[in-house]
Protein backbone atom coordinates (compact mmCIF):
# COMPACT_ATOMS: atom_id res chain seq x y z
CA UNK A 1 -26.64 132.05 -5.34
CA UNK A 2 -22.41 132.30 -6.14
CA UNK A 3 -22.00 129.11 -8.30
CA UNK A 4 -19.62 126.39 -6.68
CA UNK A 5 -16.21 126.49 -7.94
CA UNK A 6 -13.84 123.21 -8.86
CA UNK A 7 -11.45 124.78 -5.76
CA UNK A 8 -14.37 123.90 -3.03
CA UNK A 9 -15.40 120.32 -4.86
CA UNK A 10 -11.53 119.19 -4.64
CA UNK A 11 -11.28 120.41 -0.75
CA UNK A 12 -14.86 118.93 0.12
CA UNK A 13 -15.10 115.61 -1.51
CA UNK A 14 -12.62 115.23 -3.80
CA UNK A 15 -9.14 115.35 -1.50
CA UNK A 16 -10.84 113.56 1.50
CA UNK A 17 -12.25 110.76 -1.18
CA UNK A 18 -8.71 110.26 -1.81
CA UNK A 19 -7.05 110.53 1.91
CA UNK A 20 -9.53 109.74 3.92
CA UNK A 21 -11.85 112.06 5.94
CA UNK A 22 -15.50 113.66 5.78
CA UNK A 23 -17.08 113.68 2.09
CA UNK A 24 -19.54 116.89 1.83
CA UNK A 25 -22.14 116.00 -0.17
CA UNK A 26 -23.87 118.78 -1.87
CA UNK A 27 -26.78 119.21 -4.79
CA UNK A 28 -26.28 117.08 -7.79
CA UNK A 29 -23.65 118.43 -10.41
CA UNK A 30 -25.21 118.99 -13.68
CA UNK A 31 -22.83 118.47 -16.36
CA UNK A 32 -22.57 122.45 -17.50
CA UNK A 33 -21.04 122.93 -14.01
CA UNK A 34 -18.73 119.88 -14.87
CA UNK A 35 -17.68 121.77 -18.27
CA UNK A 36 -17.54 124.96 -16.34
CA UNK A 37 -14.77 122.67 -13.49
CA UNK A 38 -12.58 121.21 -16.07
CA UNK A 39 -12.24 125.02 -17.83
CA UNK A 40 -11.70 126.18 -13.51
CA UNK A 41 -8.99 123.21 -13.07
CA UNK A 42 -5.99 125.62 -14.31
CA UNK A 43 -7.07 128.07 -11.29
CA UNK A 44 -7.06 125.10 -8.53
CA UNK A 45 -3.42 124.39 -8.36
CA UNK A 46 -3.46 124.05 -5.01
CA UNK A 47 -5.78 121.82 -4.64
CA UNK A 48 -5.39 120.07 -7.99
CA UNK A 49 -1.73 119.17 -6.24
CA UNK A 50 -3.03 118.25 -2.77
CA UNK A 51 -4.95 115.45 -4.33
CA UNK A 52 -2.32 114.76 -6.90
CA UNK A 53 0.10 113.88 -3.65
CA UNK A 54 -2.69 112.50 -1.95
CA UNK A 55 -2.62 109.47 -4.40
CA UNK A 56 0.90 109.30 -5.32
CA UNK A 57 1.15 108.68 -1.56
CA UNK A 58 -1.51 105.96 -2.04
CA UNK A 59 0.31 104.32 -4.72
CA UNK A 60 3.26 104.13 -3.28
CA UNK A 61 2.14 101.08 -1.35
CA UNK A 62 1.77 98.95 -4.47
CA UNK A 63 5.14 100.26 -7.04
CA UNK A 64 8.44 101.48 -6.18
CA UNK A 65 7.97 104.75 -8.29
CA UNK A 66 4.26 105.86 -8.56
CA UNK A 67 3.97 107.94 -12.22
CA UNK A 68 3.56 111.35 -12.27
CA UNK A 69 0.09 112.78 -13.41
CA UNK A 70 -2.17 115.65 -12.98
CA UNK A 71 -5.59 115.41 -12.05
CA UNK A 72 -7.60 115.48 -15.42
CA UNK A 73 -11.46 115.60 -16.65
CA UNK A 74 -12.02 112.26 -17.00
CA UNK A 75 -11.21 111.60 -13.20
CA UNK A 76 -13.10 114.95 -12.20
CA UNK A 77 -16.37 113.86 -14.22
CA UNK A 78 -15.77 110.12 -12.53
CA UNK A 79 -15.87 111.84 -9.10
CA UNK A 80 -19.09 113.99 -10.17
CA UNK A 81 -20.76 110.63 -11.24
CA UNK A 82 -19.59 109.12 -7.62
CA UNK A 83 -20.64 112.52 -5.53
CA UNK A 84 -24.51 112.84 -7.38
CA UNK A 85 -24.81 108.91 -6.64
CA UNK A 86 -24.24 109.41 -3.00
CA UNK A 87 -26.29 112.42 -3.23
CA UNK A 88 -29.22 109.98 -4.09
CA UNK A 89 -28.82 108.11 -1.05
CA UNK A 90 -27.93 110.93 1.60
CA UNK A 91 -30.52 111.46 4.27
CA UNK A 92 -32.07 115.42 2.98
CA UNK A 93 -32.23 113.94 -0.49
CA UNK A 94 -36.39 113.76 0.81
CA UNK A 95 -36.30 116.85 1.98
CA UNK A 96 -34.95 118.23 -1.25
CA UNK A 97 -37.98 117.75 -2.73
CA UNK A 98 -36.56 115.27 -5.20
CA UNK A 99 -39.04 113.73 -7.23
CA UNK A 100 -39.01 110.81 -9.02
CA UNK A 101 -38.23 112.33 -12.41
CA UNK A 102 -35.21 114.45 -10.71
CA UNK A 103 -34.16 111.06 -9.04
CA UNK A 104 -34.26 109.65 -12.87
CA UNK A 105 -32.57 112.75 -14.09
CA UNK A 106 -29.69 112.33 -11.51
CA UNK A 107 -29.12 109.04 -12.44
CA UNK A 108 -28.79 109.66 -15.93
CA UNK A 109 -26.43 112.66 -15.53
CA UNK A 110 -24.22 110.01 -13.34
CA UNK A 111 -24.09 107.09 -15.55
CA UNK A 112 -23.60 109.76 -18.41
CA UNK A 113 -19.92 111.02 -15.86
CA UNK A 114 -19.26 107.81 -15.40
CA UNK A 115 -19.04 106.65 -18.46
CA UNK A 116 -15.82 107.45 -19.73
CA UNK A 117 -13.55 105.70 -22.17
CA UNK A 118 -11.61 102.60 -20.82
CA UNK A 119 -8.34 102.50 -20.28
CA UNK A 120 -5.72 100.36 -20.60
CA UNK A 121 -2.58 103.36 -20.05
CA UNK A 122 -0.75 102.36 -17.03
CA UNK A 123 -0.33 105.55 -15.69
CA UNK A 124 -4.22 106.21 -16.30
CA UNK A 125 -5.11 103.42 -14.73
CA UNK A 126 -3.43 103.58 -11.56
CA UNK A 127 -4.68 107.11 -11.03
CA UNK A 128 -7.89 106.09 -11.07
CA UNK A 129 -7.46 103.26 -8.65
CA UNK A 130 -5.53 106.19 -6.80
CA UNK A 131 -8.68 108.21 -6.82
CA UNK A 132 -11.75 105.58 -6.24
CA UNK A 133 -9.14 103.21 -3.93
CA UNK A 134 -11.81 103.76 -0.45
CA UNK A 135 -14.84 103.32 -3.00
CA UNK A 136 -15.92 99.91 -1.11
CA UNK A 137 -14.85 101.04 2.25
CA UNK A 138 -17.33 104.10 2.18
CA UNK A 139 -19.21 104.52 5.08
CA UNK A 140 -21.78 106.41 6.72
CA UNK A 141 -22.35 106.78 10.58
CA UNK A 142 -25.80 107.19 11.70
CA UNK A 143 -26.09 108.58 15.81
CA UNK A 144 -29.28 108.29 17.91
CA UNK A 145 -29.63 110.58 20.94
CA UNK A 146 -31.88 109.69 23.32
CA UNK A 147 -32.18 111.37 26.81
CA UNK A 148 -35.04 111.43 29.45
CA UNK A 149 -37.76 113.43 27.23
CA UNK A 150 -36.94 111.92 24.00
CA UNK A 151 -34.51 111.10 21.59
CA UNK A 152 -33.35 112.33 17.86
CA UNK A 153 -31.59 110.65 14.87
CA UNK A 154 -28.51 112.15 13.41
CA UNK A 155 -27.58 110.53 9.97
CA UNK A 156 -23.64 110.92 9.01
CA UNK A 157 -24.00 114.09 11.10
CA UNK A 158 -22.79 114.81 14.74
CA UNK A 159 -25.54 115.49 17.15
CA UNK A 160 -25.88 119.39 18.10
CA UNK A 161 -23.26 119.70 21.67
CA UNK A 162 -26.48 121.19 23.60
CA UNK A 163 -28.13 117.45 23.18
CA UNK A 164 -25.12 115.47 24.61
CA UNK A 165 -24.62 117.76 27.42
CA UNK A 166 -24.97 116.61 31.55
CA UNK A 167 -24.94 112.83 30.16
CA UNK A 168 -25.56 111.59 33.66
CA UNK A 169 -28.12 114.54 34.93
CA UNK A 170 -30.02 114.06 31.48
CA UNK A 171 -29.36 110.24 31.36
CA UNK A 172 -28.33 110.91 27.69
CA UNK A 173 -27.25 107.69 25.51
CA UNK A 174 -25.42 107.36 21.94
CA UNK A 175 -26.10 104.67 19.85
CA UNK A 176 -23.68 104.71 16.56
CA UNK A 177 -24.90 102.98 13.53
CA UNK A 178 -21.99 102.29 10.76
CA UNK A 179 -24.03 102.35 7.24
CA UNK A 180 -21.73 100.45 4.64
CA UNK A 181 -21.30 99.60 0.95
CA UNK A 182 -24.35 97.53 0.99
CA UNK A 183 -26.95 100.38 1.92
CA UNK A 184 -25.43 103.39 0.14
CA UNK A 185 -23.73 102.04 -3.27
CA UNK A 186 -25.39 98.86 -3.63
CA UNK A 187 -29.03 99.72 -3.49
CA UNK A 188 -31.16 99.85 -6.57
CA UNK A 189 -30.63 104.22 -7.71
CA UNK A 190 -26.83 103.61 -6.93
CA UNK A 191 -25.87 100.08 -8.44
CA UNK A 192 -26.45 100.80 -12.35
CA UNK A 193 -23.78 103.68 -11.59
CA UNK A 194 -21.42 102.07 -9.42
CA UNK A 195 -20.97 99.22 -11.71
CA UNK A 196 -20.24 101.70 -14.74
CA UNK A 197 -17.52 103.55 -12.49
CA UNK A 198 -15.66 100.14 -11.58
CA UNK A 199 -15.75 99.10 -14.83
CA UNK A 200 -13.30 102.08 -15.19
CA UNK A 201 -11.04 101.60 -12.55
CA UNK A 202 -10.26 97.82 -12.75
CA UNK A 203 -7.38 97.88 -10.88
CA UNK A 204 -9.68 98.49 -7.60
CA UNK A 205 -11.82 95.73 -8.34
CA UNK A 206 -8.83 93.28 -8.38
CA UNK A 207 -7.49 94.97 -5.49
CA UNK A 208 -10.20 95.56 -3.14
CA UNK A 209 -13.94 94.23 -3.11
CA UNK A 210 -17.23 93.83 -1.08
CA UNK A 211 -19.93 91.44 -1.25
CA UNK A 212 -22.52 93.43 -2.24
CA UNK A 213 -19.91 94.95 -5.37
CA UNK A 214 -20.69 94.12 -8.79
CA UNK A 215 -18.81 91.47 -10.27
CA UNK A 216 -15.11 91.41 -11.88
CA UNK A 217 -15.41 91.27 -15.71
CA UNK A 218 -11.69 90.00 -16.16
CA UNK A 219 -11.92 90.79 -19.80
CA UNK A 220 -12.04 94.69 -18.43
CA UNK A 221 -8.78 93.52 -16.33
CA UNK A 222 -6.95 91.08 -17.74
CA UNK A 223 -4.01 93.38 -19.11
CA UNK A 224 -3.11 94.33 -15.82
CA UNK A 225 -1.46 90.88 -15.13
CA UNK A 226 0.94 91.44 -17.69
CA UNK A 227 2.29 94.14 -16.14
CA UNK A 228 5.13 92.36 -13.40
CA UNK A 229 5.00 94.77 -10.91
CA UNK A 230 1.29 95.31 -10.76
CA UNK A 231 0.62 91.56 -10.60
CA UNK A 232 3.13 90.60 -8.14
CA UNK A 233 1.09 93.89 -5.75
CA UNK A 234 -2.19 92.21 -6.76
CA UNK A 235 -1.32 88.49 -5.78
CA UNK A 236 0.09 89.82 -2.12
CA UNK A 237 -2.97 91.85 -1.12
CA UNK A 238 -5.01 89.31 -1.59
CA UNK A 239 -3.51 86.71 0.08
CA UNK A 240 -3.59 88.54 3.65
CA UNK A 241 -1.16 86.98 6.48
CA UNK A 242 -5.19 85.99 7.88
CA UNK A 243 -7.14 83.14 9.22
CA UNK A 244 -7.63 80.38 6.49
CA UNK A 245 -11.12 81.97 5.69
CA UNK A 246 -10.09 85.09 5.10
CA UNK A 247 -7.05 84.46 2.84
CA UNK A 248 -9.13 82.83 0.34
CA UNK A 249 -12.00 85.25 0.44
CA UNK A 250 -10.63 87.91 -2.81
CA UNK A 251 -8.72 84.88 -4.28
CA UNK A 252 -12.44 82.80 -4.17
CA UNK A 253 -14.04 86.56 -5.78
CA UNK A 254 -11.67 86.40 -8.57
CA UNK A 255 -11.68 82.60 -9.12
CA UNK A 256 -15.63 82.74 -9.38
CA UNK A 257 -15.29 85.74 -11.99
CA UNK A 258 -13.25 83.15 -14.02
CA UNK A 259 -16.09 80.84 -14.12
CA UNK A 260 -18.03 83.60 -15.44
CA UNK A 261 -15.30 84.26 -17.94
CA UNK A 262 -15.29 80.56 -19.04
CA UNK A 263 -18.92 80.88 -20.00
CA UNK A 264 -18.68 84.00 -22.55
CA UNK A 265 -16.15 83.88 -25.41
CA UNK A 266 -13.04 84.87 -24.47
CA UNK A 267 -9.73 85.28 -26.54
CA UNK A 268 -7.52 82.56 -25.55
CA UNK A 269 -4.66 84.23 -24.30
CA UNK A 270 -6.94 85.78 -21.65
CA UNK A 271 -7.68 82.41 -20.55
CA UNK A 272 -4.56 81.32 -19.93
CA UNK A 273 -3.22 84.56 -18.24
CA UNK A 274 -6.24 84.29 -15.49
CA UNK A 275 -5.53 80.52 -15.31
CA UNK A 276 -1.54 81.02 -14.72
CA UNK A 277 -2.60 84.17 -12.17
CA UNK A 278 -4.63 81.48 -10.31
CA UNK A 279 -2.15 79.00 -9.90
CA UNK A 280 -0.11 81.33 -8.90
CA UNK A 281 -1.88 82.32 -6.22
CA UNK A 282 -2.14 78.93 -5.19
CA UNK A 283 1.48 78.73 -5.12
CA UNK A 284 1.30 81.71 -2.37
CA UNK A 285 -0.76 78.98 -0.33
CA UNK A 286 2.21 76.55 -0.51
CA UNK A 287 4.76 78.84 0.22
CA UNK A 288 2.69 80.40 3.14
CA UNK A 289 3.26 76.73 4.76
CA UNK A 290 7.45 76.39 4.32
CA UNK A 291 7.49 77.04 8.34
CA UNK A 292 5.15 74.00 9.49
CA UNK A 293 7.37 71.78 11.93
CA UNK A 294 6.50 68.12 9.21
CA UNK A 295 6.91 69.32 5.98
CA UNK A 296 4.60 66.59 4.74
CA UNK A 297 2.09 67.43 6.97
CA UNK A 298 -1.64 67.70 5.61
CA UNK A 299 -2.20 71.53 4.81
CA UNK A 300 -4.03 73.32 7.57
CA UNK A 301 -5.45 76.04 5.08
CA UNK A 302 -6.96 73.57 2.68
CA UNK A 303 -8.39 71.07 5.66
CA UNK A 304 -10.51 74.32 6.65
CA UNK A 305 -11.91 75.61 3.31
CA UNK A 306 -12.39 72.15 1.72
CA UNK A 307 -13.59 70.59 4.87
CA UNK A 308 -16.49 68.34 3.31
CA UNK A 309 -18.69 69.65 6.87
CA UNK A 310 -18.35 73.50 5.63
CA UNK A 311 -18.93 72.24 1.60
CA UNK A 312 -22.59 74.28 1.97
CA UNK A 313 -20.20 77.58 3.53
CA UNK A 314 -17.31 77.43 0.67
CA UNK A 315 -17.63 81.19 -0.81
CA UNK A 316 -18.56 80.94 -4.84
CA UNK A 317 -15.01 79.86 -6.68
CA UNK A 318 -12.93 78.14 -3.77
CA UNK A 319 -13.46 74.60 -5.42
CA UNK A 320 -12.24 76.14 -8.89
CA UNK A 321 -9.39 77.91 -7.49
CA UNK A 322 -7.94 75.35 -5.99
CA UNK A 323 -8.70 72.87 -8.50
CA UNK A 324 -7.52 74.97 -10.82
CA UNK A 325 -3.67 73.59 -11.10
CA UNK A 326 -5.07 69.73 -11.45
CA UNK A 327 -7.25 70.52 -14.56
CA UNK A 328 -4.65 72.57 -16.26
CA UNK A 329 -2.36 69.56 -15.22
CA UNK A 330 -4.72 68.06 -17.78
CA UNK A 331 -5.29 70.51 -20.57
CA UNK A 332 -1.50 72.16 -20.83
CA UNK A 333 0.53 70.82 -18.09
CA UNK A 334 2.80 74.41 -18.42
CA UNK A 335 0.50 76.22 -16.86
CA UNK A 336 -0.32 73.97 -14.04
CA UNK A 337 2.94 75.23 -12.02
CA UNK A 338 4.56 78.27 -11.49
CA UNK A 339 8.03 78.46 -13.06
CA UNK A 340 10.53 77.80 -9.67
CA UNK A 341 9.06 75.80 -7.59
CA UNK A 342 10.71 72.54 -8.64
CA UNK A 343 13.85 74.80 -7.77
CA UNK A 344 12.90 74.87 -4.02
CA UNK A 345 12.49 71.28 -2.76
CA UNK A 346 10.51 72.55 0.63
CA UNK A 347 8.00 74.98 -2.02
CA UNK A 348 7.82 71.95 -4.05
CA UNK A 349 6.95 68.59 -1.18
CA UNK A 350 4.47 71.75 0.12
CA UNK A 351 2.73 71.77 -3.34
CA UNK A 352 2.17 68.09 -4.25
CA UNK A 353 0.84 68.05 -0.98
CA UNK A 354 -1.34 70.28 -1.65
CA UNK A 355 -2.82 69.23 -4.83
CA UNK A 356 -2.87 65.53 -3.29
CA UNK A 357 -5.01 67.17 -0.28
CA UNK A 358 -7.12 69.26 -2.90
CA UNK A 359 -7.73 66.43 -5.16
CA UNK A 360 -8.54 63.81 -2.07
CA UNK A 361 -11.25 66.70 -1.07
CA UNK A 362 -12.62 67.94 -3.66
CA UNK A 363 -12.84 65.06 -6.16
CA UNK A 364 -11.34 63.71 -9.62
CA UNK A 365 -14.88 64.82 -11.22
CA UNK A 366 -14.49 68.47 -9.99
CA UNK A 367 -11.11 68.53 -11.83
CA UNK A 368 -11.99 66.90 -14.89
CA UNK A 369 -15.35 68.90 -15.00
CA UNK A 370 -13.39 71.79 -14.82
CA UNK A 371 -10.58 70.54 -17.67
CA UNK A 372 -13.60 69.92 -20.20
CA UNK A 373 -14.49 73.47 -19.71
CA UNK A 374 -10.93 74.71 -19.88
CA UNK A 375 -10.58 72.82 -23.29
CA UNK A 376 -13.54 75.03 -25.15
CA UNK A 377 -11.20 77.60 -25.09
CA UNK A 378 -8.19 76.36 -26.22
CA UNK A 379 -8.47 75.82 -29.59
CA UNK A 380 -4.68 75.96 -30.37
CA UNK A 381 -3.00 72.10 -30.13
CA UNK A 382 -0.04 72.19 -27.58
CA UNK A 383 3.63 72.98 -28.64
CA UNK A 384 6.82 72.79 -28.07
CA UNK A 385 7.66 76.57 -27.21
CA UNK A 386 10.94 75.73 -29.00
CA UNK A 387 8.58 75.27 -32.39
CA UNK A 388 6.28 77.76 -31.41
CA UNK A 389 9.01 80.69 -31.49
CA UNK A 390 11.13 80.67 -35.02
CA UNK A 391 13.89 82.84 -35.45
CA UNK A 392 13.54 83.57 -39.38
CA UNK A 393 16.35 81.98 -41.35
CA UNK A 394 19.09 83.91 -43.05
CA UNK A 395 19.36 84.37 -46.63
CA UNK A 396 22.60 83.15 -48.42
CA UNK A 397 25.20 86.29 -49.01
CA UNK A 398 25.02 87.08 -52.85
CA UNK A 399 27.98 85.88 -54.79
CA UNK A 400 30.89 87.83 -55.05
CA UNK A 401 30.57 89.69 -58.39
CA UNK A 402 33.41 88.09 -60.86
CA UNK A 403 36.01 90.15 -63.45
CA UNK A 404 35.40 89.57 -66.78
């Protein structure tokens, strides 16, 4: 049998993983093939620059100017890792004869491709999230056929045209099935690899989630809010034009990794990056509100979420997101609102009334819980950035040599 060459992996998983489309899933890769593909990528060109513009064209949704890159082996083995660990979940993976020491063996070849170096390289970065962008959003649709005799099961295959034919003759009926994130990436042989491979694309994870996704380490993330224009692309998709419940749904995600964060030992400048994201983002709640007719009026977002009837409903992190800005209030009061909005007097009645309405809600003990935990982590006593920042102090000029 002709061995598989890196031209028909690009075209069959690769390229529609990136654009969208049908992913063929074939036999697991062994990593010899993968050696033999990165040696084959200088005879793909073709298809190594289809899914290079595939993903410039994703990323030019979140920058102005997407870098330029080429696809490269640490992406190819990433997509390996992703392709063998739907492979272990695809329907003829029993009817491969796949025993439970093959299943092991597949596993361990994935998690081996998917674990490749971190990255912090902005232009490395990005084309990963360019690559593994639709990882959450991967479905699978499942089709049962029944007509008068019987019926048949088709999973993330079409049904054969000669069972579908004279629908009303052969009283034939369709019923579609939509398999999601959940059942394919999230179940027990998929999970250990799946949370390796997001670990290397952080970018997605702030980006895009799903409930049944492993959770956001922001350690593994935290550099990308110092970057302006990635930030500024990360606060607006997750703060959706949506219903109330929806808007704070990836804010909630990211707030609740915080907690997490807050209970490891984090460098302090971390801390306060997340923190200042937060409030931030919380600052996108105010200014969502600028059009309400009474500009003093009780904030319809926050009366839904914190509604003390729905307290058993919140989603894991609302109460610390939006407490968020009243215990840094507390610990460093510099962080506790975003540069500008004192600027705007409209931004500004919108955001005492929402930390009035948040406070009135939620709680003084919530807030000061949440400052006590804040002040673990920083250690440093607050400043004066005027005292903080030095310019060094010039030397006195040497005196002019003198005649004698």
């Amino acid at each position: 049998m002709a061995k598989l060459h890196v031209r028909d992996f690009l075209t069959n998983f690769v390229k529609p993983l990136v654009a969208g489309g049908e992913l063929h899933i074939g036999a697991p890769i062994p990593l010899p093939d993968l050696d033999r593909w990165d040696r084959e990528l200088n005879d793909a060109s073709v298809e190594t620059v289809d899914v290079d513009d595939a993903r410039v064209s994703v990323l030019s949704t979140l920058v102005c100017r997407p870098p330029a890159f080429l696809l490269e082996a640490d992406e190819l083995a990433l997509a390996a890792g992703l392709h063998n660990a739907l492979f272990l979940v695809h329907p003829r993976a029993d009817q491969w004869s796949v025993s439970d020491r093959q299943r092991r063996k597949i596993i361990d070849t994935s998690l081996a491709m998917v674990s490749q170096p971190l990255t912090q390289n902005r232009t490395r970065v990005m084309a990963r999230h360019a690559l593994l962008h639709k990882l959450m959003f991967l479905t699978r649709r499942d089709i049962t056929v029944s007509w008068w005799t019987g019926r048949a099961r088709f999973q993330g295959q079409k049904p054969p045209s000669r069972l579908t034919a004279w629908k009303g003759m052969r009283r034939v009926r369709e019923e579609v099935t939509v398999v999601d994130f959940d059942e394919l990436l999230a179940v027990p042989d998929t999970a250990p690899v799946i949370a390796t491979l997001l670990r290397r694309t952080p970018l997605t994870q702030l980006l895009d989630a799903h409930p049944g996704a492993p959770p956001l380490h922001w350690e593994d993330a935290v550099f990308l809010l110092r970057d302006a224009e990635l930030a500024r692309a990360i606060a607006y998709r997750l703060v959706p034009d949506a219903p109330p419940r929806d808007q704070v749904t990836g804010p909630a995600r990211l707030a609740a990794a915080f907690e997490q964060m807050l209970e490891r030992a984090p460098d302090e400048g971390d801390v306060r990056a997340v923190a200042a994201f937060l409030v931030h983002l919380n600052a996108l709640f105010a200014l969502a509100e600028l059009n309400l007719r009474e500009p003093g009026a009780k904030s319809p977002l926050i009366s839904t979420v914190l509604a003390a009837e729905a307290a058993g409903q919140r989603p894991r992190g609302l109460a610390t997101l939006f407490a968020l800005p009243g215990a840094m209030a507390v610990v460093d009061p510099r962080l506790a609102m975003p540069p500008g909005i004192s600027e705007l007097p409209a931004l500004a009645q919108r955001w005492k009334v929402h930390r009035a309405q948040t406070a009135e809600l939620l709680g003084d003990a919530v807030i000061e819980a949440l400052a006590a935990r804040l002040r673990r982590h920083f250690r440093l006593a607050m400043r004066d950035p005027s005292e903080v920042v030095q310019l060094p102090t010039p030397a006195p000029p040497d005196a002019p040599p003198t005649a004698t």
